[in-house]
C-alpha atoms as a PDB file:
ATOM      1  CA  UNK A   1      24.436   9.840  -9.974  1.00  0.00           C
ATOM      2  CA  UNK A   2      28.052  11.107 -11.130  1.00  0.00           C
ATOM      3  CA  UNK A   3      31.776  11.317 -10.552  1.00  0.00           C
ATOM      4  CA  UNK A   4      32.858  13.451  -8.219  1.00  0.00           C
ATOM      5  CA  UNK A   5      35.656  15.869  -9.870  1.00  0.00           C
ATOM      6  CA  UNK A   6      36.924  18.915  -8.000  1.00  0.00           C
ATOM      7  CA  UNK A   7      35.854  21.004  -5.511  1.00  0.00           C
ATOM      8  CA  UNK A   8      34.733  24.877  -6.110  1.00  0.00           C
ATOM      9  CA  UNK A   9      36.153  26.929  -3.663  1.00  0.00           C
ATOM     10  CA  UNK A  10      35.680  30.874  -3.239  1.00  0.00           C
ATOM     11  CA  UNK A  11      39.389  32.580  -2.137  1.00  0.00           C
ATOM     12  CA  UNK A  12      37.464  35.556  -0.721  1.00  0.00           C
ATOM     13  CA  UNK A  13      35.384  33.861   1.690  1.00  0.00           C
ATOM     14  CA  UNK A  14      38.283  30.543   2.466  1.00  0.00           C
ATOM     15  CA  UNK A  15      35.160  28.366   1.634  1.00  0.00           C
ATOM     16  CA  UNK A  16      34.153  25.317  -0.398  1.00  0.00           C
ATOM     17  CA  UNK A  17      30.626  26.044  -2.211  1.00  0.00           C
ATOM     18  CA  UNK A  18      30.022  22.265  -3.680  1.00  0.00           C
ATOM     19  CA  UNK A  19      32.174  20.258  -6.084  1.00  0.00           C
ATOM     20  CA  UNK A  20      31.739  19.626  -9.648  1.00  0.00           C
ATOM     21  CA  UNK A  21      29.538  16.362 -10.707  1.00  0.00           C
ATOM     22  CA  UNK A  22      29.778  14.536 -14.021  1.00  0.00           C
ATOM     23  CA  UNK A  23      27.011  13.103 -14.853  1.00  0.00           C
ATOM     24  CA  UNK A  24      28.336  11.486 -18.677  1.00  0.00           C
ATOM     25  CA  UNK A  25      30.596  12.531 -20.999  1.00  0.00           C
ATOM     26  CA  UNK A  26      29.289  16.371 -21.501  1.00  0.00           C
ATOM     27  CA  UNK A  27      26.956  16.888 -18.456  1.00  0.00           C
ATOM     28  CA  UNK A  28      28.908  18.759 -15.443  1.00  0.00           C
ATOM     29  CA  UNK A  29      26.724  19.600 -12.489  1.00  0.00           C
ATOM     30  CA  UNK A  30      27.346  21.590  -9.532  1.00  0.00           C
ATOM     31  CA  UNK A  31      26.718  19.883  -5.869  1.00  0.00           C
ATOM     32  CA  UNK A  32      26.387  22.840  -3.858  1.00  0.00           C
ATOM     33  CA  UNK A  33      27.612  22.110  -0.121  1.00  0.00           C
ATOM     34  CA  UNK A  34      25.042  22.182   2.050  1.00  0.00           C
ATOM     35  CA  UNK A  35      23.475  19.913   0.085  1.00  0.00           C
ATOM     36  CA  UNK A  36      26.236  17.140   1.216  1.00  0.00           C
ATOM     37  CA  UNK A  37      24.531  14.671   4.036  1.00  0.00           C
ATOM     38  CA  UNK A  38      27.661  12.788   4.529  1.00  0.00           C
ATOM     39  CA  UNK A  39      32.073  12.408   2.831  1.00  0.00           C
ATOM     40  CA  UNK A  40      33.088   8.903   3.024  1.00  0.00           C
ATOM     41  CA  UNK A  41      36.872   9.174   3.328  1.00  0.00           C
ATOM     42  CA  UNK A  42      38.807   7.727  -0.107  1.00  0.00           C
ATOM     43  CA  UNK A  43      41.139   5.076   0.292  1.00  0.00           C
ATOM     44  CA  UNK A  44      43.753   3.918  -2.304  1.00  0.00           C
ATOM     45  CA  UNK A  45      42.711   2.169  -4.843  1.00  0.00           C
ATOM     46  CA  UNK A  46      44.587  -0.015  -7.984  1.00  0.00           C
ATOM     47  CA  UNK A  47      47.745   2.888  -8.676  1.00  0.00           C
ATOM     48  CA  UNK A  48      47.224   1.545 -12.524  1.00  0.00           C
ATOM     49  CA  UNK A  49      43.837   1.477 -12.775  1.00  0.00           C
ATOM     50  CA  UNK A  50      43.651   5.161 -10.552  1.00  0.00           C
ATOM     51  CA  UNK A  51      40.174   3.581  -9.221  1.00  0.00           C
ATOM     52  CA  UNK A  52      39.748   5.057  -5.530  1.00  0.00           C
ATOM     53  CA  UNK A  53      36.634   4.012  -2.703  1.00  0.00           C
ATOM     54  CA  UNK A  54      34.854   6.931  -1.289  1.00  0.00           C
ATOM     55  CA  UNK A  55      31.323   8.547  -2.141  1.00  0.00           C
ATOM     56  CA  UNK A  56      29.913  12.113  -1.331  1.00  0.00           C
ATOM     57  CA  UNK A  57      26.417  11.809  -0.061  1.00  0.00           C
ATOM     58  CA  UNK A  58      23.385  13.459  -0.744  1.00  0.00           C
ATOM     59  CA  UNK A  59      19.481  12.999  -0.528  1.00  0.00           C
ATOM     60  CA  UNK A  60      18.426  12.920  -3.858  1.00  0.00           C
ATOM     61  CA  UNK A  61      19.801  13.526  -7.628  1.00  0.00           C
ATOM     62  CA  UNK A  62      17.551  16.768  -7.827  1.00  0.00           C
ATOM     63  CA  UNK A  63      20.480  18.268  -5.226  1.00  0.00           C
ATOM     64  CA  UNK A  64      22.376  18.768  -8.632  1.00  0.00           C
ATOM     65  CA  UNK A  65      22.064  21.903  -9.977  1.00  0.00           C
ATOM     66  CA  UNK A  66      23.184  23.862 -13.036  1.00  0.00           C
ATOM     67  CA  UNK A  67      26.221  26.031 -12.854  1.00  0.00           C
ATOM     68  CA  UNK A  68      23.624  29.031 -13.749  1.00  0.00           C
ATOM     69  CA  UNK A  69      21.090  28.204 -10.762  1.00  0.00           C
ATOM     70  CA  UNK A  70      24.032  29.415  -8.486  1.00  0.00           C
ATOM     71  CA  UNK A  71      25.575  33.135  -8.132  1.00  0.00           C
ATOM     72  CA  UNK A  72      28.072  32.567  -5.639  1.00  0.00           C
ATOM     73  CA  UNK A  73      29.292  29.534  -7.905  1.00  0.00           C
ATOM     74  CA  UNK A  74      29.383  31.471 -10.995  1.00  0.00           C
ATOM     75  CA  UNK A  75      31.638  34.325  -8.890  1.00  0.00           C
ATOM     76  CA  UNK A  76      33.741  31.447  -7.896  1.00  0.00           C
ATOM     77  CA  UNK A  77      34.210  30.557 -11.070  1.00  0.00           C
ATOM     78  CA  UNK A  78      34.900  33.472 -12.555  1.00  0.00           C
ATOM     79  CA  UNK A  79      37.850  34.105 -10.032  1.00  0.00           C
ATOM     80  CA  UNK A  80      38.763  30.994 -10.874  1.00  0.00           C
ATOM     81  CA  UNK A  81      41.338  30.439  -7.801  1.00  0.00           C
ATOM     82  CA  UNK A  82      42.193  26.467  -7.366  1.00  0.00           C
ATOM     83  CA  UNK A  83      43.764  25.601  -3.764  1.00  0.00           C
ATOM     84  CA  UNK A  84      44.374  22.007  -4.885  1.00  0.00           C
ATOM     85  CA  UNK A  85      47.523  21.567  -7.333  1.00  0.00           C
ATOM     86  CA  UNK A  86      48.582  24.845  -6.109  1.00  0.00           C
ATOM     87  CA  UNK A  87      51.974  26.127  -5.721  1.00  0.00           C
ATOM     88  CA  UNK A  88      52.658  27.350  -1.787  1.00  0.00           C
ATOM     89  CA  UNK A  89      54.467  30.744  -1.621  1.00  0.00           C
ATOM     90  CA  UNK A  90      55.855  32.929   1.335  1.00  0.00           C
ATOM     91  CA  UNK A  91      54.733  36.299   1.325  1.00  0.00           C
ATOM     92  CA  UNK A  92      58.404  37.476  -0.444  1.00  0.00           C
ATOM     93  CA  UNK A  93      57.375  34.670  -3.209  1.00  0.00           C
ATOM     94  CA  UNK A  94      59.497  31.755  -2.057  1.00  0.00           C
ATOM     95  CA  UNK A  95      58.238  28.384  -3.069  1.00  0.00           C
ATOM     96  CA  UNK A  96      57.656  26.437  -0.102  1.00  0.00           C
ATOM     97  CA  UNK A  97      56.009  23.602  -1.503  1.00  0.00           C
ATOM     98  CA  UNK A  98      52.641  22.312  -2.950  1.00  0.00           C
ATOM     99  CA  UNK A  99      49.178  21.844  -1.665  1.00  0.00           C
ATOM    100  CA  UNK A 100      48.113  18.704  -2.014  1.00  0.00           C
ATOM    101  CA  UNK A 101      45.201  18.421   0.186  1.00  0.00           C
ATOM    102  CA  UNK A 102      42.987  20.157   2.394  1.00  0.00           C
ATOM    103  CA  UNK A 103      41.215  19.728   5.752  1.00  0.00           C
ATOM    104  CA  UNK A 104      37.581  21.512   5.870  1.00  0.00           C
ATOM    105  CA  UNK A 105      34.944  22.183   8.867  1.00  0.00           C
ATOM    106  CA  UNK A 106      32.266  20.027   7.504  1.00  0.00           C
ATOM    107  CA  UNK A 107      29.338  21.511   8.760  1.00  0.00           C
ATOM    108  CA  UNK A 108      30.194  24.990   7.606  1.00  0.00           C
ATOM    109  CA  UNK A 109      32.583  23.765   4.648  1.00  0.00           C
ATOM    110  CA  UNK A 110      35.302  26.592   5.773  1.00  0.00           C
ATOM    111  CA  UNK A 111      39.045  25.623   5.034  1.00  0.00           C
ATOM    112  CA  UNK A 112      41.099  24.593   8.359  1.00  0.00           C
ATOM    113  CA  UNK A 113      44.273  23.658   6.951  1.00  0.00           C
ATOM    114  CA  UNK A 114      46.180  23.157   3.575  1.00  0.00           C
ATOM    115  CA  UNK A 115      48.575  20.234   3.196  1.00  0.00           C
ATOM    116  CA  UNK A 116      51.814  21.012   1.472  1.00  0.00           C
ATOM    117  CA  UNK A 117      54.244  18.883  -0.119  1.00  0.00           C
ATOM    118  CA  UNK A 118      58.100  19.647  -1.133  1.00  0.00           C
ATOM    119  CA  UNK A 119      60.421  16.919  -2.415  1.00  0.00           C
ATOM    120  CA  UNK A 120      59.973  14.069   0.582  1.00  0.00           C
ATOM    121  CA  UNK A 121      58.614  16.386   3.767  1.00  0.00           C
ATOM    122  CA  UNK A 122      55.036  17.459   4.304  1.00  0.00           C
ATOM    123  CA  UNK A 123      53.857  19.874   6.663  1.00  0.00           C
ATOM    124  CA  UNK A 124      50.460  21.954   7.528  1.00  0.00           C
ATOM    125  CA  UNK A 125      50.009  25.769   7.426  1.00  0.00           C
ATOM    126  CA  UNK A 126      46.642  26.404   9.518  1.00  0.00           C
ATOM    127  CA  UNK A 127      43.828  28.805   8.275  1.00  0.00           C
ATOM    128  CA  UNK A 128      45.070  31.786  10.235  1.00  0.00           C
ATOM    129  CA  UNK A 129      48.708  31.987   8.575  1.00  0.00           C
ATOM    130  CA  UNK A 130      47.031  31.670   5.106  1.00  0.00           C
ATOM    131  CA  UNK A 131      47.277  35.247   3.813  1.00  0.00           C
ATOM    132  CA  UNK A 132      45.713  34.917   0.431  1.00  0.00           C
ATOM    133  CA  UNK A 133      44.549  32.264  -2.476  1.00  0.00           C
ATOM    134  CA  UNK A 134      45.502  33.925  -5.991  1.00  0.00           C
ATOM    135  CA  UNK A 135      44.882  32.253  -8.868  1.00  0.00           C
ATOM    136  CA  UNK A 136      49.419  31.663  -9.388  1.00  0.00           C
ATOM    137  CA  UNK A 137      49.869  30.720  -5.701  1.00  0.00           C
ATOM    138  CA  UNK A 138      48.343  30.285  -2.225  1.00  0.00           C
ATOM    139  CA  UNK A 139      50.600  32.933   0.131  1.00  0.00           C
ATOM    140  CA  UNK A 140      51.084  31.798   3.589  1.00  0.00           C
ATOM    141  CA  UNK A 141      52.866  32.889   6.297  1.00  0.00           C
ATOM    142  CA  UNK A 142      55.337  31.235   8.323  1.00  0.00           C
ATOM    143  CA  UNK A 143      58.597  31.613  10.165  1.00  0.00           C
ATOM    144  CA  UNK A 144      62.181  31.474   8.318  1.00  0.00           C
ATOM    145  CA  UNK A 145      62.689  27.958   9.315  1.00  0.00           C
ATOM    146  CA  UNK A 146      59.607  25.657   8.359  1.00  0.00           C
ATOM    147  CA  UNK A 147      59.496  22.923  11.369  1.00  0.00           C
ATOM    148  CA  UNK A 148      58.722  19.760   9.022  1.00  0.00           C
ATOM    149  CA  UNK A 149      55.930  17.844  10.428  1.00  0.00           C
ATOM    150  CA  UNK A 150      57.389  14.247   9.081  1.00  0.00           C
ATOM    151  CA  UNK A 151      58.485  13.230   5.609  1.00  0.00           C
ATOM    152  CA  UNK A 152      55.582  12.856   2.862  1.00  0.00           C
ATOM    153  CA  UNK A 153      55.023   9.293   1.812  1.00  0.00           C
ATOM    154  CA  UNK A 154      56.976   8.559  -1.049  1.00  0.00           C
ATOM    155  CA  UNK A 155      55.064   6.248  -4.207  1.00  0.00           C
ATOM    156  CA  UNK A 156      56.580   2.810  -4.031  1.00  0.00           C
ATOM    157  CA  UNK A 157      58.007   2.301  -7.050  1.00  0.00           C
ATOM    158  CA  UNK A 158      57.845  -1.598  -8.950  1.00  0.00           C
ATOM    159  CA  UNK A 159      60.554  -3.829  -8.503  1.00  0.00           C
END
């Protein structure tokens, strides 16, 4: 039916609406959330090939929908506010890292937690200490010291 690209997420609301679909070269669709029966979890693939396993399930192909079918997609849009890729910030700007994943209540698709990254530690800042998405930075808030939860796994590199 289509690749799975990125998720659409709306900052005001801390919730995923659907994910973009490509259907061919030119043809993006949107796959509006509760249209989503089932995530199979990814798993690595070939690094040099960047295949991955995984597959977002839904009923039917007619569960794809043009951008303009949905308001609350096009308002997403239009803030245009990424989580994924994005830089962490404390509240007085300080980089604390990147997020580089996310963990979402399925059956309502509202964000739980965002994964950050910085050099070789990873840690989680929980819905409730996320102050604000922006469309520069995703502000959190947490104490002086950030308790690291264990180091991020580094990419083995070839021998």
């Amino acid at each position: 039916m289509g690749v799975v690209e990125a998720p659409i997420f709306n900052a005001a609301s801390g919730s995923f609406l659907g994910f973009w679909v490509r259907q061919g070269w030119l043809n993006r669709k949107v796959l509006p959330w509760n249209a989503i029966r089932e995530i199979e979890e990814r798993e690595p693939g070939n690094k040099k090939s960047g295949e991955e396993s995984g597959a977002v399930i839904i009923s039917s192909p007619e569960e794809l929908v043009a951008t303009s079918e949905l308001v609350r997609v096009q308002e997403a849009l239009k803030a245009h506010c990424p989580i994924l890729g994005q830089r962490a910030v404390k509240e007085s700007g300080e980089y604390i890292g990147r997020v580089v994943d996310v963990s979402v209540d399925f059956a309502q698709g509202m964000l739980t937690t965002v994964h950050v990254v910085k050099g070789k530690y990873a840690f989680d800042v929980p819905r409730e200490k996320i102050v604000e998405v922006r469309r520069d930075a995703v502000v959190v808030e947490i104490e002086e010291k950030v308790k690291v939860a264990e180091p991020a796994l580094a990419e083995a590199e070839p021998a």
